[in-house]
C-alpha atoms as a PDB file:
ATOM      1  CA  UNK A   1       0.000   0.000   0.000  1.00  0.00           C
ATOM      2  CA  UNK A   2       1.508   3.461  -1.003  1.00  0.00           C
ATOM      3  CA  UNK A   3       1.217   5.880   1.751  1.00  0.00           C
ATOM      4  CA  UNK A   4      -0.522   9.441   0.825  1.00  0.00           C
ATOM      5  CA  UNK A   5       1.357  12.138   2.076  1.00  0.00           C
ATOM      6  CA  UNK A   6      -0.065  15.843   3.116  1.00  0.00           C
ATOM      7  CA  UNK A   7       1.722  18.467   2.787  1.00  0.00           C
ATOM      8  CA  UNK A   8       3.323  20.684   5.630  1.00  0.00           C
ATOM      9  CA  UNK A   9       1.873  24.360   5.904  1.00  0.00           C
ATOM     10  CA  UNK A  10       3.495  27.852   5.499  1.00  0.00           C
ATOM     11  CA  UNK A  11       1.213  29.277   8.223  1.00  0.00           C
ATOM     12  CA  UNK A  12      -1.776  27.835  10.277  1.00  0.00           C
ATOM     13  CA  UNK A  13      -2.956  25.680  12.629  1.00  0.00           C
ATOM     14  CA  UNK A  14      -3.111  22.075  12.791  1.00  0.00           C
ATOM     15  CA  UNK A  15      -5.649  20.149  15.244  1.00  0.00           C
ATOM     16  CA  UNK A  16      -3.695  16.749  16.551  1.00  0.00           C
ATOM     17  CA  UNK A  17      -5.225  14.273  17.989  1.00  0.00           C
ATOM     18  CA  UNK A  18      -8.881  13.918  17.674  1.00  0.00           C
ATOM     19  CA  UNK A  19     -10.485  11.095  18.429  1.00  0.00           C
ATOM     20  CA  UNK A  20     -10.995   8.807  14.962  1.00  0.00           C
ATOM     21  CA  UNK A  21     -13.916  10.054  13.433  1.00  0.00           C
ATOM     22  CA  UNK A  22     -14.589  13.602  15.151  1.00  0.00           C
ATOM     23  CA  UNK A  23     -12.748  15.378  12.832  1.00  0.00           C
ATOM     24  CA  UNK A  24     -15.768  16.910  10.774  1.00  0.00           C
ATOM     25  CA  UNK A  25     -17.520  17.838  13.926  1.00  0.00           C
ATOM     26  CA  UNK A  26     -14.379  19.374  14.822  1.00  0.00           C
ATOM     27  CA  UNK A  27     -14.881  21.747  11.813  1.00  0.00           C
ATOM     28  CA  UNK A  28     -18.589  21.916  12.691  1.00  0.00           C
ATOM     29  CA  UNK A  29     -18.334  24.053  15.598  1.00  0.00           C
ATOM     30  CA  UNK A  30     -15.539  26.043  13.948  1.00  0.00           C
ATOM     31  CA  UNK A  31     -17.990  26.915  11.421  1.00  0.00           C
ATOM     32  CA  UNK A  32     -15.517  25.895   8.779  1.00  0.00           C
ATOM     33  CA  UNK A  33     -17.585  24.783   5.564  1.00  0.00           C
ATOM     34  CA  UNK A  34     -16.570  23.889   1.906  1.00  0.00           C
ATOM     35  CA  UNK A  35     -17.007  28.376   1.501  1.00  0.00           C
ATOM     36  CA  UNK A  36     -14.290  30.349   1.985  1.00  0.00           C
ATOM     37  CA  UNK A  37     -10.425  30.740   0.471  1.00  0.00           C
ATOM     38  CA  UNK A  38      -8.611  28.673   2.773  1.00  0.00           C
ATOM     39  CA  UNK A  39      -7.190  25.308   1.920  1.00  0.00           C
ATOM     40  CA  UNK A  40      -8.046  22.432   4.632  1.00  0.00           C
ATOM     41  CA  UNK A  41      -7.128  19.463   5.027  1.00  0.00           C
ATOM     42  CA  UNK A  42      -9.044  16.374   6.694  1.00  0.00           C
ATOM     43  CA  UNK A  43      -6.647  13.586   7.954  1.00  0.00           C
ATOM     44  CA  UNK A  44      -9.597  10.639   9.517  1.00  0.00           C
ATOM     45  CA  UNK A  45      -8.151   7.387  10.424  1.00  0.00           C
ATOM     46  CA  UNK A  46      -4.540   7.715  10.708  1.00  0.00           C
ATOM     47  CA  UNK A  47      -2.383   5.309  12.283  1.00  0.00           C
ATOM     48  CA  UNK A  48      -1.395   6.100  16.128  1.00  0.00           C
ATOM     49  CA  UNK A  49       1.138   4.757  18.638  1.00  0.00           C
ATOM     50  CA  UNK A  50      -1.098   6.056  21.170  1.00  0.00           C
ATOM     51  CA  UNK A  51      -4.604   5.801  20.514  1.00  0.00           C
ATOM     52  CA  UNK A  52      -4.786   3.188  17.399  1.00  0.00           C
ATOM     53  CA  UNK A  53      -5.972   5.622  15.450  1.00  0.00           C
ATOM     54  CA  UNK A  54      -7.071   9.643  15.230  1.00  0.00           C
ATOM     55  CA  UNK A  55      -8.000  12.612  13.292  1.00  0.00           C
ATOM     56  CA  UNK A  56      -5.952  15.374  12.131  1.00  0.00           C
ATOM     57  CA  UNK A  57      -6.842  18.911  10.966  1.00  0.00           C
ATOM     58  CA  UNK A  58      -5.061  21.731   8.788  1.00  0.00           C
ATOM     59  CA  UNK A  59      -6.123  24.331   8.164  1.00  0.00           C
ATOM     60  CA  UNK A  60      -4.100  27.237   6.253  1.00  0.00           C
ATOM     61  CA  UNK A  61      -3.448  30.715   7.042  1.00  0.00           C
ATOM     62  CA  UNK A  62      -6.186  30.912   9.975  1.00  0.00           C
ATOM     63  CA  UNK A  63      -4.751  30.928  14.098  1.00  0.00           C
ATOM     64  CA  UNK A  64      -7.680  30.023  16.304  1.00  0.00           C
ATOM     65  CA  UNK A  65      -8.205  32.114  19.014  1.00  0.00           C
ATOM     66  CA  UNK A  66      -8.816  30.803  22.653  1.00  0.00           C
ATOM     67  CA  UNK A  67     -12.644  30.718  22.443  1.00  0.00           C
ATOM     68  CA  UNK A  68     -12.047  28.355  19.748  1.00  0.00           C
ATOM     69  CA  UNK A  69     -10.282  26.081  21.799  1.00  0.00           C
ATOM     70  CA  UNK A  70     -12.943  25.956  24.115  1.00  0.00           C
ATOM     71  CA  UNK A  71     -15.154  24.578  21.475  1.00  0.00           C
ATOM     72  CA  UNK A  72     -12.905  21.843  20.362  1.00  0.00           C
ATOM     73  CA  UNK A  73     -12.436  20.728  24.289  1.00  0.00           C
ATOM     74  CA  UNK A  74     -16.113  19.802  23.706  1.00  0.00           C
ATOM     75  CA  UNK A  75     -15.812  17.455  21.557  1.00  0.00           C
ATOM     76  CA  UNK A  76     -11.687  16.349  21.330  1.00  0.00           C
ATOM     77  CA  UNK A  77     -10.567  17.007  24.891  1.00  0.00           C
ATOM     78  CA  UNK A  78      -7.302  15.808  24.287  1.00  0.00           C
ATOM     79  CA  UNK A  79      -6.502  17.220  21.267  1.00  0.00           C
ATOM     80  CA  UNK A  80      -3.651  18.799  20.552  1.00  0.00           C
ATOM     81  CA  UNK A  81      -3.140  22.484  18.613  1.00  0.00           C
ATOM     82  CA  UNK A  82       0.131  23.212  16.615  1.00  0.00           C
ATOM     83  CA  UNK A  83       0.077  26.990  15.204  1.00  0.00           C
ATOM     84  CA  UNK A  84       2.498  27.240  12.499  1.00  0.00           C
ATOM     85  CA  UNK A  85       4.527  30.327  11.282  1.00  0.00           C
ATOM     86  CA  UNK A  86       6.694  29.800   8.351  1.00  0.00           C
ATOM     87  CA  UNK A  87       6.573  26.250   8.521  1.00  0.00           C
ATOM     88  CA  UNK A  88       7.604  25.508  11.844  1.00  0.00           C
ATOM     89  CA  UNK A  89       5.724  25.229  14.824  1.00  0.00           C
ATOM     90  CA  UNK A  90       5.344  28.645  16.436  1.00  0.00           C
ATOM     91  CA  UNK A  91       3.117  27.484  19.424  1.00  0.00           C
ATOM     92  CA  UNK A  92       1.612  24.443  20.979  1.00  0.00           C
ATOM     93  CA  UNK A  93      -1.601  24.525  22.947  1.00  0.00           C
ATOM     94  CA  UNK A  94      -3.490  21.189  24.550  1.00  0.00           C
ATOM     95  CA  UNK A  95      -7.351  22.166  24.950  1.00  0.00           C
ATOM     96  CA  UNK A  96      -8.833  22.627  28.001  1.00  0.00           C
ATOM     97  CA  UNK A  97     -12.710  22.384  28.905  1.00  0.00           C
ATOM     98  CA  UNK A  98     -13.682  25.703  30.797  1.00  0.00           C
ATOM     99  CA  UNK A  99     -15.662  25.294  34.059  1.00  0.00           C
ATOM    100  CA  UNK A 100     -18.670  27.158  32.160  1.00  0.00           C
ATOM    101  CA  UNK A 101     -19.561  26.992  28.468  1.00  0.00           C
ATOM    102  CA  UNK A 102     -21.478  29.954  27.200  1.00  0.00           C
ATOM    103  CA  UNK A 103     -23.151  30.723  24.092  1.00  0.00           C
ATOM    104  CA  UNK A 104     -21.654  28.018  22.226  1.00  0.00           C
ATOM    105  CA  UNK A 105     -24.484  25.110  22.510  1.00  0.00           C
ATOM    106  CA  UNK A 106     -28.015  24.984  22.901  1.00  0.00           C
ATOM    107  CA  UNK A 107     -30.079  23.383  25.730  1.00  0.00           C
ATOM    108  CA  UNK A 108     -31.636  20.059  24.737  1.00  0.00           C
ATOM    109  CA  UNK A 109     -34.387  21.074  27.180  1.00  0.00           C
ATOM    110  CA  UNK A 110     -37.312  22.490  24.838  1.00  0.00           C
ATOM    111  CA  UNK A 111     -38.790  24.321  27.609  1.00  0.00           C
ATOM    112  CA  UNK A 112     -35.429  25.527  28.963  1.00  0.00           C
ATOM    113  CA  UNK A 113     -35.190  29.574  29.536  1.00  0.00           C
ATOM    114  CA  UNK A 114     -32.609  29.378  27.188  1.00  0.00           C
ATOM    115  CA  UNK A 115     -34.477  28.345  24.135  1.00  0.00           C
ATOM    116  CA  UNK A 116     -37.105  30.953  24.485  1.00  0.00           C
ATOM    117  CA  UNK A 117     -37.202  34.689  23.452  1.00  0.00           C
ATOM    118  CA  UNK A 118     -35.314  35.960  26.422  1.00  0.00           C
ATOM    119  CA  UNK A 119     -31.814  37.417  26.703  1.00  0.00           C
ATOM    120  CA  UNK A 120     -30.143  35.126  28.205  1.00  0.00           C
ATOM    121  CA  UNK A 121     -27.116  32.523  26.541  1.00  0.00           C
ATOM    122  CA  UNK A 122     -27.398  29.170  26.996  1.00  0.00           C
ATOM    123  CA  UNK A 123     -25.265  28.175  29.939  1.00  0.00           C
ATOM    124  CA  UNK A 124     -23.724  25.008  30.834  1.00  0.00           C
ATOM    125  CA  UNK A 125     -21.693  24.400  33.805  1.00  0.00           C
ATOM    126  CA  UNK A 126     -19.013  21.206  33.430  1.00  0.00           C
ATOM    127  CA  UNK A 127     -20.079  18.121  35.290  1.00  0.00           C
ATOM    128  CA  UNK A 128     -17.462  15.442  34.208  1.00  0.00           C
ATOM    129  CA  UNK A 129     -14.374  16.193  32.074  1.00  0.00           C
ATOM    130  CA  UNK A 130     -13.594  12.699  30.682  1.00  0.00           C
ATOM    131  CA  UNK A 131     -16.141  11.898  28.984  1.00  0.00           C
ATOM    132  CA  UNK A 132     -16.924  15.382  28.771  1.00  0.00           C
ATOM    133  CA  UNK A 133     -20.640  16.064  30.400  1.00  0.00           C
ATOM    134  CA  UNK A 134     -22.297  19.273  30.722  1.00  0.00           C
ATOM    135  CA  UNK A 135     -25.323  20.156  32.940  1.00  0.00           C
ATOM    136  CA  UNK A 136     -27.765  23.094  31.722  1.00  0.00           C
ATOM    137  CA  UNK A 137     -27.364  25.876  34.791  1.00  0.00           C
ATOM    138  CA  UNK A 138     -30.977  27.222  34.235  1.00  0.00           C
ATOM    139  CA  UNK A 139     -33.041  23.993  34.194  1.00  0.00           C
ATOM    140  CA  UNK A 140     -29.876  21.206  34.837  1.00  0.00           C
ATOM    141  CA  UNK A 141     -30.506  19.413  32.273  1.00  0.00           C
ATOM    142  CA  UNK A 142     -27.458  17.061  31.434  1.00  0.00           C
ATOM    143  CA  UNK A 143     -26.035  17.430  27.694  1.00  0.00           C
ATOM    144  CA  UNK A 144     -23.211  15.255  26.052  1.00  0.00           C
ATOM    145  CA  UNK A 145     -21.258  17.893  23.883  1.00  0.00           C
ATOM    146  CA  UNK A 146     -20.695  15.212  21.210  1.00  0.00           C
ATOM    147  CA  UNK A 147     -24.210  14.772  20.596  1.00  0.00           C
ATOM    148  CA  UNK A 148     -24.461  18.777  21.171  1.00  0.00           C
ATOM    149  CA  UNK A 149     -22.862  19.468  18.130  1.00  0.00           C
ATOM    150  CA  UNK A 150     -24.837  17.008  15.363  1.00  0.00           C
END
């Protein structure tokens, strides 16, 4: 079997180690979508010492910014994010799951406070961090992030 090589990046970020088979949800919730001018690349059941196998993300010329880290920790809590500068690896952040998620999922909860017409952003404090679990703070609801973000 010939092995299919990707090529490195000038500048960008590259999301390591997602678990096999998140890596489309990972670009979900970064509302990256086949629009837009820059070039990503989806790497879905690579080989790993570590886990068997995992994911792996690329996308060019974009840097996420912390409160996009936040939403990966929802889904790929021990990923891995390598922002590159000319090639090389400029920085290297692990996610982290917040103790409070704001504004970036809804409440299952139909009749939650959240989903209605008031002002107020759906709020979710963290209730186990491996497997991730969220509760709802208004009605306590309980909400798996990976089923969250389908």
């Amino acid at each position: 079997m010939r092995d299919l090589k990707v090529t490195p990046i000038r500048n960008g970020t590259v999301i390591d180690h997602i678990p096999s088979g998140m890596a489309l949800k990972v670009l979900k919730v970064l509302g990256i979508s086949g629009e837009g001018t820059s070039t990503v690349s989806v790497l879905m059941h690579v080989a790993s010492k570590q886990r068997g196998t995992k994911d792996i993300v690329k996308i060019e010329d974009r840097e996420l910014l912390p409160k996009e880290l936040n939403k990966i920790a929802l889904i790929a809590p021990e990923a891995t994010i390598n922002i590159i500068r000319n090639y090389n690896v400029a920085e290297k952040h692990t996610v982290a799951l917040p103790e409070r998620v704001v504004g970036i999922l809804k409440c299952e909860n139909p009749n939650c406070i959240s989903n209605f017409k008031e002002p107020v952003k759906p709020r979710f404090r963290v209730a186990s961090r491996s497997p991730p679990r969220l509760r709802c703070v208004y009605c306590d609801r309980p909400l798996e992030p990976e089923a969250a973000t389908t």
